[in-house]
Protein backbone atom coordinates (compact mmCIF):
# COMPACT_ATOMS: atom_id res chain seq x y z
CA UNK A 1 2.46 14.17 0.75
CA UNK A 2 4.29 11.01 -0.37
CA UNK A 3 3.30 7.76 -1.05
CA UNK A 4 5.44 6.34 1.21
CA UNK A 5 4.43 8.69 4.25
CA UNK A 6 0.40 7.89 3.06
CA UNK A 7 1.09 4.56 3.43
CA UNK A 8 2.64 4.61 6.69
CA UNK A 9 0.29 6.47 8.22
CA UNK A 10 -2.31 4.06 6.41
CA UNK A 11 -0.70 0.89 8.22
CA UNK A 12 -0.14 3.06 11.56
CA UNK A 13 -4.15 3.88 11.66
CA UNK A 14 -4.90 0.35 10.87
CA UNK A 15 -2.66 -1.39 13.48
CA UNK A 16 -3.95 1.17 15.98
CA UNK A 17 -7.29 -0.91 15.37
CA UNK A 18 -6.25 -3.80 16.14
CA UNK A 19 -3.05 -3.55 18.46
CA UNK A 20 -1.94 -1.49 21.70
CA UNK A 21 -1.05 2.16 21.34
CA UNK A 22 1.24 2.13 24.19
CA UNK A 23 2.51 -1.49 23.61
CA UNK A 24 6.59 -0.99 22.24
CA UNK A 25 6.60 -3.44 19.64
CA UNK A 26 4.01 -1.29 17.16
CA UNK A 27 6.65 0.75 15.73
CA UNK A 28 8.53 -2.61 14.60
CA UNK A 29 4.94 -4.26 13.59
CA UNK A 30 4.44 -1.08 11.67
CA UNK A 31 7.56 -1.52 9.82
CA UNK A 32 7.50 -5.14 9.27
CA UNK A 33 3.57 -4.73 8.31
CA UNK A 34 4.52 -1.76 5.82
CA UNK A 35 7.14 -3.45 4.17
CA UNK A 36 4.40 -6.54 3.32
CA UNK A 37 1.97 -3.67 2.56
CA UNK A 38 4.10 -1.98 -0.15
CA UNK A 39 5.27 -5.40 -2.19
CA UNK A 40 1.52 -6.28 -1.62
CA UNK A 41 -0.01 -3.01 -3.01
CA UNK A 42 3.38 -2.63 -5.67
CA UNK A 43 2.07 -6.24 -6.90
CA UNK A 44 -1.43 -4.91 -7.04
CA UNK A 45 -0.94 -1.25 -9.52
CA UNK A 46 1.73 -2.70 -11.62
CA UNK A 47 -1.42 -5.78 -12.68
CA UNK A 48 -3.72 -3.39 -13.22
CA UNK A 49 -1.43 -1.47 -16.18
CA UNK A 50 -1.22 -2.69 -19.31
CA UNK A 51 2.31 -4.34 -21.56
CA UNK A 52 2.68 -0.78 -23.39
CA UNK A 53 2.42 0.95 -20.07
CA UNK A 54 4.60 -1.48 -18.39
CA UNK A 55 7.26 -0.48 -20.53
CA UNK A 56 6.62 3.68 -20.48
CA UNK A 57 6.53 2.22 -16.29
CA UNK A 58 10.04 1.06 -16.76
CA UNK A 59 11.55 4.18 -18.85
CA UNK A 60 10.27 6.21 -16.20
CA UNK A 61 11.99 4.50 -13.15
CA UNK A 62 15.02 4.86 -15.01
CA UNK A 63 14.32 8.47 -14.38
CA UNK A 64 15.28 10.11 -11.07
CA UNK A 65 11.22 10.85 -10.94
CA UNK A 66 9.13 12.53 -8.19
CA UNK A 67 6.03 11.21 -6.01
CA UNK A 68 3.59 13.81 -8.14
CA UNK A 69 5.10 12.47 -11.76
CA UNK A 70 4.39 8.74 -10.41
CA UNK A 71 1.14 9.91 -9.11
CA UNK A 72 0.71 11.68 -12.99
CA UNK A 73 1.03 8.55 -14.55
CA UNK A 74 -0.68 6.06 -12.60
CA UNK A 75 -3.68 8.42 -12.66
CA UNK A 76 -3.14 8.72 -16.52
CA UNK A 77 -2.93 4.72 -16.38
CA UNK A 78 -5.21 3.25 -14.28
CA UNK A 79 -9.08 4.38 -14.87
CA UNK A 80 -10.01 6.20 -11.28
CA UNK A 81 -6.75 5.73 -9.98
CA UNK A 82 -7.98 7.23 -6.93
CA UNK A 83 -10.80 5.17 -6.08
CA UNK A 84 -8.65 2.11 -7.04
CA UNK A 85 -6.46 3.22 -4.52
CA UNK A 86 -8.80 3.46 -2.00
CA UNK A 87 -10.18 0.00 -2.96
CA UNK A 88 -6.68 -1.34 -2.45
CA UNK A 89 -6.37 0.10 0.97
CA UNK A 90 -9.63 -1.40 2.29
CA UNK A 91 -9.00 -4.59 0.75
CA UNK A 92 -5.64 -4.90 2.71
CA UNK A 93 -6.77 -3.38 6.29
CA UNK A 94 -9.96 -6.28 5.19
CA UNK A 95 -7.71 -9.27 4.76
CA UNK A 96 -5.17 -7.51 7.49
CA UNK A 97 -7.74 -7.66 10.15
CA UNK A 98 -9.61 -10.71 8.88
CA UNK A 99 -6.09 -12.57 9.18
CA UNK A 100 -5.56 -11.08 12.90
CA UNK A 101 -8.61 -12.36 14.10
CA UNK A 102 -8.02 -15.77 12.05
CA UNK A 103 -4.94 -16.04 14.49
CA UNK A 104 -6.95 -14.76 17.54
CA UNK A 105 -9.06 -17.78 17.65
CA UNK A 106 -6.65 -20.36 17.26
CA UNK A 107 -4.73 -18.99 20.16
């Protein structure tokens, strides 16, 4: 599966917590709320690699590069690249919701 299907179906689930299944503006909050996601969680990996792997980062976009090579060498990267991952995810559906109910109560 690809990142960018994971993390749609991440932001999906996580709306679906908060928001109306049947209401017609989740598929546009899903969007809009996926593209924040992905800058967010983009922001997130590429601080937690070092200058030397920036640049080996770099070489390898210039690459036309699949979802299981990016996957190779963040998990070659990042110590428990898996767990941080998961970490990352519940620390954006945390703030996410936290933020939603921020706005709740000043409505």
């Amino acid at each position: 599966m690809s990142f960018q299907k994971n993390n749609q179906e991440f932001i999906t689930s996580m709306l679906m917590k908060v928001w109306f299944a049947d209401d017609e503006a989740l598929p546009l909050l899903v969007d809009q709320t996926l593209s924040v996601f992905e800058d967010w969680i983009q922001t997130e990996i590429l601080s937690a690699i070092s200058d030397d792997q920036m640049e080996k980062f770099d070489t390898l976009l210039s690459q036309d590069i699949s979802d299981e090579q990016l996957y190779n060498f963040f998990n070659q990267s990042i110590k428990n690249f898996d767990s941080f991952m998961d970490w990352l995810y519940d620390q954006f559906e945390k703030m996410y919701i936290s933020n939603y109910k921020q706005s709740l109560n000043k409505s």
